[in-house]
N, C-alpha and C. Protein backbone atom coordinates (compact mmCIF):
# COMPACT_ATOMS: atom_id res chain seq x y z
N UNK A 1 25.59 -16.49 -75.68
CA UNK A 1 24.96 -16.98 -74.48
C UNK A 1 24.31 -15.80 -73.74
N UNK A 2 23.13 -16.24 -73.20
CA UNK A 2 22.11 -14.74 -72.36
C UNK A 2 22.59 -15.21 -70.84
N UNK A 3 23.22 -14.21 -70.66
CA UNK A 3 23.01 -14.03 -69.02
C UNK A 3 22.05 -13.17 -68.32
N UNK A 4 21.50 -13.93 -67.36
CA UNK A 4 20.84 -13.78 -66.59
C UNK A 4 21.50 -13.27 -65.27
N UNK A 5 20.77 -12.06 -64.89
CA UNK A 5 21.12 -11.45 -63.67
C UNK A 5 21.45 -12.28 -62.66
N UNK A 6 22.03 -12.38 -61.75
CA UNK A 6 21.77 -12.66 -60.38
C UNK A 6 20.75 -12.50 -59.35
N UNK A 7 20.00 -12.70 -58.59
CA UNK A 7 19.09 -12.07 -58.47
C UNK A 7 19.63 -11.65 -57.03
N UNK A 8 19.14 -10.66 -56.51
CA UNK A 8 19.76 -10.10 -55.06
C UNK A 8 19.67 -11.02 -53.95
N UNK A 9 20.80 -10.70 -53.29
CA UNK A 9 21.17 -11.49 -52.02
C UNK A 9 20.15 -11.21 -50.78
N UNK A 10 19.26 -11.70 -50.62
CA UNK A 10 18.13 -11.74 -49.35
C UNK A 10 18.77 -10.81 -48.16
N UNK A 11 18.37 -9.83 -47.32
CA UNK A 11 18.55 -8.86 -46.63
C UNK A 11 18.74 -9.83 -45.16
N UNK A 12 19.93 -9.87 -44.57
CA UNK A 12 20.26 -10.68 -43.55
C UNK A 12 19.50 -10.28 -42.34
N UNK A 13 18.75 -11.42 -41.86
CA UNK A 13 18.07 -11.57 -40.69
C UNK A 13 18.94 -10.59 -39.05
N UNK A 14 18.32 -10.00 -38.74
CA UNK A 14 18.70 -9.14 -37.70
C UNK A 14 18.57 -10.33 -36.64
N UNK A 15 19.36 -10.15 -35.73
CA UNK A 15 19.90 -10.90 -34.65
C UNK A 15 19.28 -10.21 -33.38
N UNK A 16 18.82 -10.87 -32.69
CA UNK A 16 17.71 -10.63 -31.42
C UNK A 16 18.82 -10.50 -29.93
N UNK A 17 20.01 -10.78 -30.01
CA UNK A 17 21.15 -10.89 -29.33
C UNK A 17 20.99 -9.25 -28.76
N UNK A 18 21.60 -8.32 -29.33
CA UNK A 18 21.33 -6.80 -29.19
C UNK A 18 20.35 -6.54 -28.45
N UNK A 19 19.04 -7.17 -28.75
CA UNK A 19 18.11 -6.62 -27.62
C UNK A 19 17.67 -7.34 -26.55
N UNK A 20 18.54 -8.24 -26.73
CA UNK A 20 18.54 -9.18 -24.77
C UNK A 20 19.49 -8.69 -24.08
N UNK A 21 20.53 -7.88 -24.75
CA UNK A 21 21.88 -7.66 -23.97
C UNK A 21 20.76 -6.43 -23.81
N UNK A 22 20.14 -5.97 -24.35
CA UNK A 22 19.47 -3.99 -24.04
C UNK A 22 18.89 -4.38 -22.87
N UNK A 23 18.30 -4.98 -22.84
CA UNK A 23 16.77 -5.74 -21.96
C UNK A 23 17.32 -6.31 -20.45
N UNK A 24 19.03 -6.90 -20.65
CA UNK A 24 19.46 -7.37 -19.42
C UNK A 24 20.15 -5.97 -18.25
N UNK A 25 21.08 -5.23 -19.14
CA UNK A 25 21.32 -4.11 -19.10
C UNK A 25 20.26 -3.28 -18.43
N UNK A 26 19.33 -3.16 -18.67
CA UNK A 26 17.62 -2.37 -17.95
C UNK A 26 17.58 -3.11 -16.88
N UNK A 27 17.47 -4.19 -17.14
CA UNK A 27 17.45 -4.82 -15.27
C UNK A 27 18.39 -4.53 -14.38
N UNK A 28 19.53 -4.57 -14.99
CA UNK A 28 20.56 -5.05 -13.53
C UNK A 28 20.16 -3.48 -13.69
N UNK A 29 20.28 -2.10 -14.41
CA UNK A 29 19.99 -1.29 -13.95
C UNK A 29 18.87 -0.73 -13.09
N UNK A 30 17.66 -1.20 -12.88
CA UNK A 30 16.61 -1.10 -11.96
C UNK A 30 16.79 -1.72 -11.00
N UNK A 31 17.91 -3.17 -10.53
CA UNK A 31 18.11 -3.60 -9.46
C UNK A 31 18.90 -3.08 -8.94
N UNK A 32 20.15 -2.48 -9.31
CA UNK A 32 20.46 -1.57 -8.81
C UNK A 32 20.15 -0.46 -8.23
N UNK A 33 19.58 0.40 -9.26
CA UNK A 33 18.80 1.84 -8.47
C UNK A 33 17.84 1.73 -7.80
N UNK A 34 17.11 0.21 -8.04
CA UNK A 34 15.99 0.20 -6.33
C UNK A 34 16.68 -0.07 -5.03
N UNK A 35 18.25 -0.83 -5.42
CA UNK A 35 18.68 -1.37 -4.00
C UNK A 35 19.27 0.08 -3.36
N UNK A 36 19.64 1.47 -3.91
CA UNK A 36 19.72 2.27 -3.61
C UNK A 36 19.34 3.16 -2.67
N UNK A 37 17.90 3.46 -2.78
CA UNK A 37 16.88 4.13 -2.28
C UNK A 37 17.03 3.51 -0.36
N UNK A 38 17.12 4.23 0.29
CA UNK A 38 17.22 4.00 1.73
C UNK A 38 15.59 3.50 1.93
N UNK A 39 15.82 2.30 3.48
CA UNK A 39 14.61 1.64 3.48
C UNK A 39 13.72 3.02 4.70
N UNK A 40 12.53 2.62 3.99
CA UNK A 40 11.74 3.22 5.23
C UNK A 40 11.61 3.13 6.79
N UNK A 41 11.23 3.73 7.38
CA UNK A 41 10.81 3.13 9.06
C UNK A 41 9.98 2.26 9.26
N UNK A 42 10.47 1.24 9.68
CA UNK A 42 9.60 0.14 9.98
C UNK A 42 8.37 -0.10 11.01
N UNK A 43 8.80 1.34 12.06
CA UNK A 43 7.95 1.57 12.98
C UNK A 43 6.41 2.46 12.28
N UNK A 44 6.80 2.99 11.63
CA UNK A 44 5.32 3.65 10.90
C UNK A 44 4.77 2.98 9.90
N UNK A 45 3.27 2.93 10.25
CA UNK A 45 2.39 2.71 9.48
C UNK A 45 1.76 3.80 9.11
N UNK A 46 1.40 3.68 7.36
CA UNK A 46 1.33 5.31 7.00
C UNK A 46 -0.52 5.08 7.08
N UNK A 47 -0.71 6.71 7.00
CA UNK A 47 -1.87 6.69 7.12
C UNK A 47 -2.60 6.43 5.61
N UNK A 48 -3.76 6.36 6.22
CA UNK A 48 -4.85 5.89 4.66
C UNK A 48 -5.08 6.93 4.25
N UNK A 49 -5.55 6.48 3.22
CA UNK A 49 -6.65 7.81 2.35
C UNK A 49 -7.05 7.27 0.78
N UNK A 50 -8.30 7.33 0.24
CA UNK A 50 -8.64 7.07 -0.82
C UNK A 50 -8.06 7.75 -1.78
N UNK A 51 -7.24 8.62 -1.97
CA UNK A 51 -6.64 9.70 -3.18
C UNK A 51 -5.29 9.66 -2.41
N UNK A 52 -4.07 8.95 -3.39
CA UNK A 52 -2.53 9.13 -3.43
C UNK A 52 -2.32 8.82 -4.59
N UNK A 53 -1.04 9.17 -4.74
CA UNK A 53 -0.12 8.94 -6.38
C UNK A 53 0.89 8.32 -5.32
N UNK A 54 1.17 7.27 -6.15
CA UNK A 54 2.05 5.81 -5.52
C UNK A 54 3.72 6.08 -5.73
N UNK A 55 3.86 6.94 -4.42
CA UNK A 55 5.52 7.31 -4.82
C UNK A 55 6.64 7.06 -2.74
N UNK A 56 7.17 6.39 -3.12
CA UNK A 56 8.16 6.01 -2.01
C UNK A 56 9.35 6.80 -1.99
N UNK A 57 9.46 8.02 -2.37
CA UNK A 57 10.98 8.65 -2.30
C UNK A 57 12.04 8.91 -0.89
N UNK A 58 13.14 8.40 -1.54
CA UNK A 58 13.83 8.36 -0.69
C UNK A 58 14.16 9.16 0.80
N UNK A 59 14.22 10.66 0.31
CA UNK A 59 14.34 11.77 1.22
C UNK A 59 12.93 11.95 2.10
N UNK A 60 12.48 11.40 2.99
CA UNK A 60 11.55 11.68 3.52
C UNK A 60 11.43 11.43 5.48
N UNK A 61 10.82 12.28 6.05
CA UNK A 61 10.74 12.60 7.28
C UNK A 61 9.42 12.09 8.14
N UNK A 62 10.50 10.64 8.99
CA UNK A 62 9.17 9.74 9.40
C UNK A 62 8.78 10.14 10.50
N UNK A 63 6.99 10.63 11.22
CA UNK A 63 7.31 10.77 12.47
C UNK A 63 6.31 9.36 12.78
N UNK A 64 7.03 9.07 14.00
CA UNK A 64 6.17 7.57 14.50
C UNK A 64 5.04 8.17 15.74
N UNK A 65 4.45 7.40 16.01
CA UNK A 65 3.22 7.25 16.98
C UNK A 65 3.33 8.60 18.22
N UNK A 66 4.46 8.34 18.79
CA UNK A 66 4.82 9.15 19.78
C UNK A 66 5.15 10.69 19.62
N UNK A 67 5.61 10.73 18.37
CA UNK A 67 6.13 12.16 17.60
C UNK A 67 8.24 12.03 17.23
N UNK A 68 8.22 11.38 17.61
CA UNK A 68 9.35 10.44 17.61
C UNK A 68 10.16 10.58 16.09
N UNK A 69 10.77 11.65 15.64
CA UNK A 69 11.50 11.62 13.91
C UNK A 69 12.69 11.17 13.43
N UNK A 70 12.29 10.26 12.20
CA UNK A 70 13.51 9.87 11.91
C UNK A 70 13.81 10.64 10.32
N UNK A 71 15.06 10.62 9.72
CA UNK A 71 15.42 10.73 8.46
C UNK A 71 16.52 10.19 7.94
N UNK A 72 16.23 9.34 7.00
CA UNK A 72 17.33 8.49 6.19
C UNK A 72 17.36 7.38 7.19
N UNK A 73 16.43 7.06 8.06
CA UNK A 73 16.75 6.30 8.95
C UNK A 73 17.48 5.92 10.39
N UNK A 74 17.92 7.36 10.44
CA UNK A 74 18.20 7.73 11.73
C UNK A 74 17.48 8.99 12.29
N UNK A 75 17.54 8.85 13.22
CA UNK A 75 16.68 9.88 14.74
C UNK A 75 16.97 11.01 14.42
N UNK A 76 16.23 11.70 14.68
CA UNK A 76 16.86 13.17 14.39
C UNK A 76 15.94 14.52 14.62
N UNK A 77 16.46 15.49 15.21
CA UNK A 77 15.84 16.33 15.73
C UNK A 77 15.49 17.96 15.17
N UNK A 78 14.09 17.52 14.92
CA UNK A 78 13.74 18.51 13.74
C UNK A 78 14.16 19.78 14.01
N UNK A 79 14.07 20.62 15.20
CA UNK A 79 14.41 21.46 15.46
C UNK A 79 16.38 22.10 14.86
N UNK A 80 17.26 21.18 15.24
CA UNK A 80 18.83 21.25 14.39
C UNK A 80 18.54 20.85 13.14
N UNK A 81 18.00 20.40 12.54
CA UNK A 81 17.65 19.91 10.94
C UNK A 81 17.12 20.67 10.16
N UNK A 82 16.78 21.62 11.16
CA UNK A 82 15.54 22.70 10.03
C UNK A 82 16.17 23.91 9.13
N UNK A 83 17.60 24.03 9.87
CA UNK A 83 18.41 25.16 8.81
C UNK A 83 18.98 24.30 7.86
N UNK A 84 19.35 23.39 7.83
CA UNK A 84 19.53 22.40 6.56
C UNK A 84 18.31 22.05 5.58
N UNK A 85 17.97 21.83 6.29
CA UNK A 85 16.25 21.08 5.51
C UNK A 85 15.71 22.45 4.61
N UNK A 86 15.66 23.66 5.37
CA UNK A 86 15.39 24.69 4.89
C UNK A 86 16.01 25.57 3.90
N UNK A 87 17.48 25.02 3.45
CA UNK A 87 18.67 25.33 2.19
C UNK A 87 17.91 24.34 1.38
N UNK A 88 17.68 22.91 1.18
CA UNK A 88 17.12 22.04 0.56
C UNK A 88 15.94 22.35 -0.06
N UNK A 89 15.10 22.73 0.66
CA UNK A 89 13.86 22.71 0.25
C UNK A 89 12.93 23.88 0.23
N UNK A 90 13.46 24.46 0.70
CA UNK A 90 12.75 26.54 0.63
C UNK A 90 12.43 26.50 -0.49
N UNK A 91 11.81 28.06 -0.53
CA UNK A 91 11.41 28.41 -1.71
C UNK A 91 12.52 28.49 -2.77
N UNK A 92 11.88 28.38 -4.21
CA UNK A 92 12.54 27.93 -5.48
C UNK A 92 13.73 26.98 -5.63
N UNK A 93 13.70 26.23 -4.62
CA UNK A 93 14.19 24.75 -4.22
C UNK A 93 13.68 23.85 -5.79
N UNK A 94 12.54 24.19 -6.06
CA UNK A 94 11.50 22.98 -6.22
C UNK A 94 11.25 22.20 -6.16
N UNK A 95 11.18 21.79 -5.05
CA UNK A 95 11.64 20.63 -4.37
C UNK A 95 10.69 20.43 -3.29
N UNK A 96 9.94 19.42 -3.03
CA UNK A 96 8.42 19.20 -1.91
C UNK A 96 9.56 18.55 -1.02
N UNK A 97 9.31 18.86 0.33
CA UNK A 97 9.41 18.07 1.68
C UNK A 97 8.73 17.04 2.15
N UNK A 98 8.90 15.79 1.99
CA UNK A 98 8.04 14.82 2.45
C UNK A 98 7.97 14.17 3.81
N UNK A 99 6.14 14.35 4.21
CA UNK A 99 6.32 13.75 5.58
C UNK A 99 5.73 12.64 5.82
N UNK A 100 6.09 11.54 6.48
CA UNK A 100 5.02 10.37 6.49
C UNK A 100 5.10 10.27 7.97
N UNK A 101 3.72 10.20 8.43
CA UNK A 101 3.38 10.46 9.63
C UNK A 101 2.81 9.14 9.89
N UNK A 102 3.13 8.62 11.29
CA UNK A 102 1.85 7.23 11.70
C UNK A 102 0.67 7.55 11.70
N UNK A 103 -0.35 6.51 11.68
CA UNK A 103 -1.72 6.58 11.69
C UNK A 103 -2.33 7.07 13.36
N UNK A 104 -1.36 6.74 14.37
CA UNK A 104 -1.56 6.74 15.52
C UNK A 104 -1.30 7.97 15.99
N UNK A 105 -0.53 8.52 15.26
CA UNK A 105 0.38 10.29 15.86
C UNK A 105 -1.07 10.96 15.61
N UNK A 106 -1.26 12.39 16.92
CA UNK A 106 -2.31 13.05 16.92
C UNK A 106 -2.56 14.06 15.80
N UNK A 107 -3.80 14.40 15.27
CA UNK A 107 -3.55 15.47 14.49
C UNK A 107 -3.01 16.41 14.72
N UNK A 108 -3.41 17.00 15.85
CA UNK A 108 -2.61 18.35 16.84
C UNK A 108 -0.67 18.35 16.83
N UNK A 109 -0.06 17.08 17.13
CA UNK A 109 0.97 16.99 16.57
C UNK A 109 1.87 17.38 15.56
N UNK A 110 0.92 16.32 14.53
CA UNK A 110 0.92 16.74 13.18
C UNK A 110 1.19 17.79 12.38
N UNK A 111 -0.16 18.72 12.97
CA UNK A 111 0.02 20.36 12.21
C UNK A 111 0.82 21.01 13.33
N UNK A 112 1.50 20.50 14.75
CA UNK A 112 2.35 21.56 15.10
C UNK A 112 3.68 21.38 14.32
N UNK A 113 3.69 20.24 13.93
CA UNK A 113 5.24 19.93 13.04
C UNK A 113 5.06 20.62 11.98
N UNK A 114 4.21 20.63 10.74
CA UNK A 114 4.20 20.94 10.12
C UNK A 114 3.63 22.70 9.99
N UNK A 115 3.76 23.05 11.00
CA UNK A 115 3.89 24.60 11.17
C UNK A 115 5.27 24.94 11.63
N UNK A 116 5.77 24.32 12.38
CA UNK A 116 7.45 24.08 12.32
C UNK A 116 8.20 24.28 11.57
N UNK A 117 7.77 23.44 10.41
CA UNK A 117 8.31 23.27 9.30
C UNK A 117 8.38 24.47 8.39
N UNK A 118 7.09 24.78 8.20
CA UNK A 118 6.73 26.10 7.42
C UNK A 118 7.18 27.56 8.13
N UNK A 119 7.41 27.23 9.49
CA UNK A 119 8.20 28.40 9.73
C UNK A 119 9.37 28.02 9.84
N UNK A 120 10.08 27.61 9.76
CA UNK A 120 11.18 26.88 9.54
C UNK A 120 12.01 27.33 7.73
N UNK A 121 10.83 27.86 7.36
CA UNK A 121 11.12 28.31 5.81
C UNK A 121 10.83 27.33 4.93
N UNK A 122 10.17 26.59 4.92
CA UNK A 122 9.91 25.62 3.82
C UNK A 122 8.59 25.32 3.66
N UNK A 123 8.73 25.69 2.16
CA UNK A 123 7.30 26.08 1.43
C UNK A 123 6.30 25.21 0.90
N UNK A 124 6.61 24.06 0.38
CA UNK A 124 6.31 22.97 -0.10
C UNK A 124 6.21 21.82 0.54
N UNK A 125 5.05 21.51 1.60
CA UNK A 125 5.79 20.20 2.21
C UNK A 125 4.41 19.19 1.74
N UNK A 126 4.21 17.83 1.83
CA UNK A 126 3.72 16.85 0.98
C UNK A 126 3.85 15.85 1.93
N UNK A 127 1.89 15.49 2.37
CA UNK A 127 2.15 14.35 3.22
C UNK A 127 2.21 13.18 2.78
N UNK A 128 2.52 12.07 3.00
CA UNK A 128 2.59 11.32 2.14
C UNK A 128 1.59 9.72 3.33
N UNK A 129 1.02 9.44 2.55
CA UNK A 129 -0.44 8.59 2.52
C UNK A 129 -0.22 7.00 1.88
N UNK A 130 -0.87 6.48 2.31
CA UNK A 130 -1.11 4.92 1.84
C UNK A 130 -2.12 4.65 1.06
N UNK A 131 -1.93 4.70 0.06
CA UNK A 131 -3.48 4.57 -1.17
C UNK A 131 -4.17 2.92 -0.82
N UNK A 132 -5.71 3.86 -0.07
CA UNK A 132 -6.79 2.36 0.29
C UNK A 132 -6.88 1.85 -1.58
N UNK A 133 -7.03 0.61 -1.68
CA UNK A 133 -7.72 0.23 -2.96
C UNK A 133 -9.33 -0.69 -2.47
């Protein structure tokens, strides 16, 4: 009698299970780390400008209309903040200081803070803008 081989057992279908559990896993992780991020000041509206890169980071220093600063969401007075701020973010920190200023706050303001700042020891600071589309 001729026997005939068997012929091979078909290569079992991969299961799509693994990458919905990957895929669910990525979410709750992004809902998580966005619910993280402290909310902004609600009192500032940031200023415009045709040229920004679209970034909301957390650590950042709001001043409102009046000159008025907050950080992390509470009040706070740049002047006691600045030997801290200035361990953080000095030179070879590498690390930018972010400021989001109202549309309403004066320019004159503005660059006196941010000469403040820079004498204050911190090298890197980054205003941060509302990209017009």
């Amino acid at each position: 009698m001729i026997r005939f081989p068997r012929p091979p057992a078909g290569k079992k279908q991969e299961s799509t299970i693994a990458l919905i559990n990957v895929v669910f896993l990525m979410l709750i992780f992004f809902l998580v780390a966005g619910s993280l991020a402290p909310p902004g000041d609600p009192d500032v509206s940031f200023i415009a400008t045709e040229r920004a890169s679209a970034a909301a980071p957390p650590d950042m220093l709001f001043v409102g209309s009046g000159g008025q600063t907050t950080w992390r969401g509470e009040p706070v007075d740049v002047t006691r903040a600045l030997p801290e701020w200035s361990n953080q973010f000095g030179e070879g920190s590498g690390r930018a200081f972010r400021v989001a200023a109202d549309e309403a706050l004066l320019a004159a303001d503005l660059v006196d803070l941010v000469a403040r700042l820079r004498a204050g020891g911190i090298a890197d600071i980054v205003l941060v803008a509302e990209r017009l589309d």
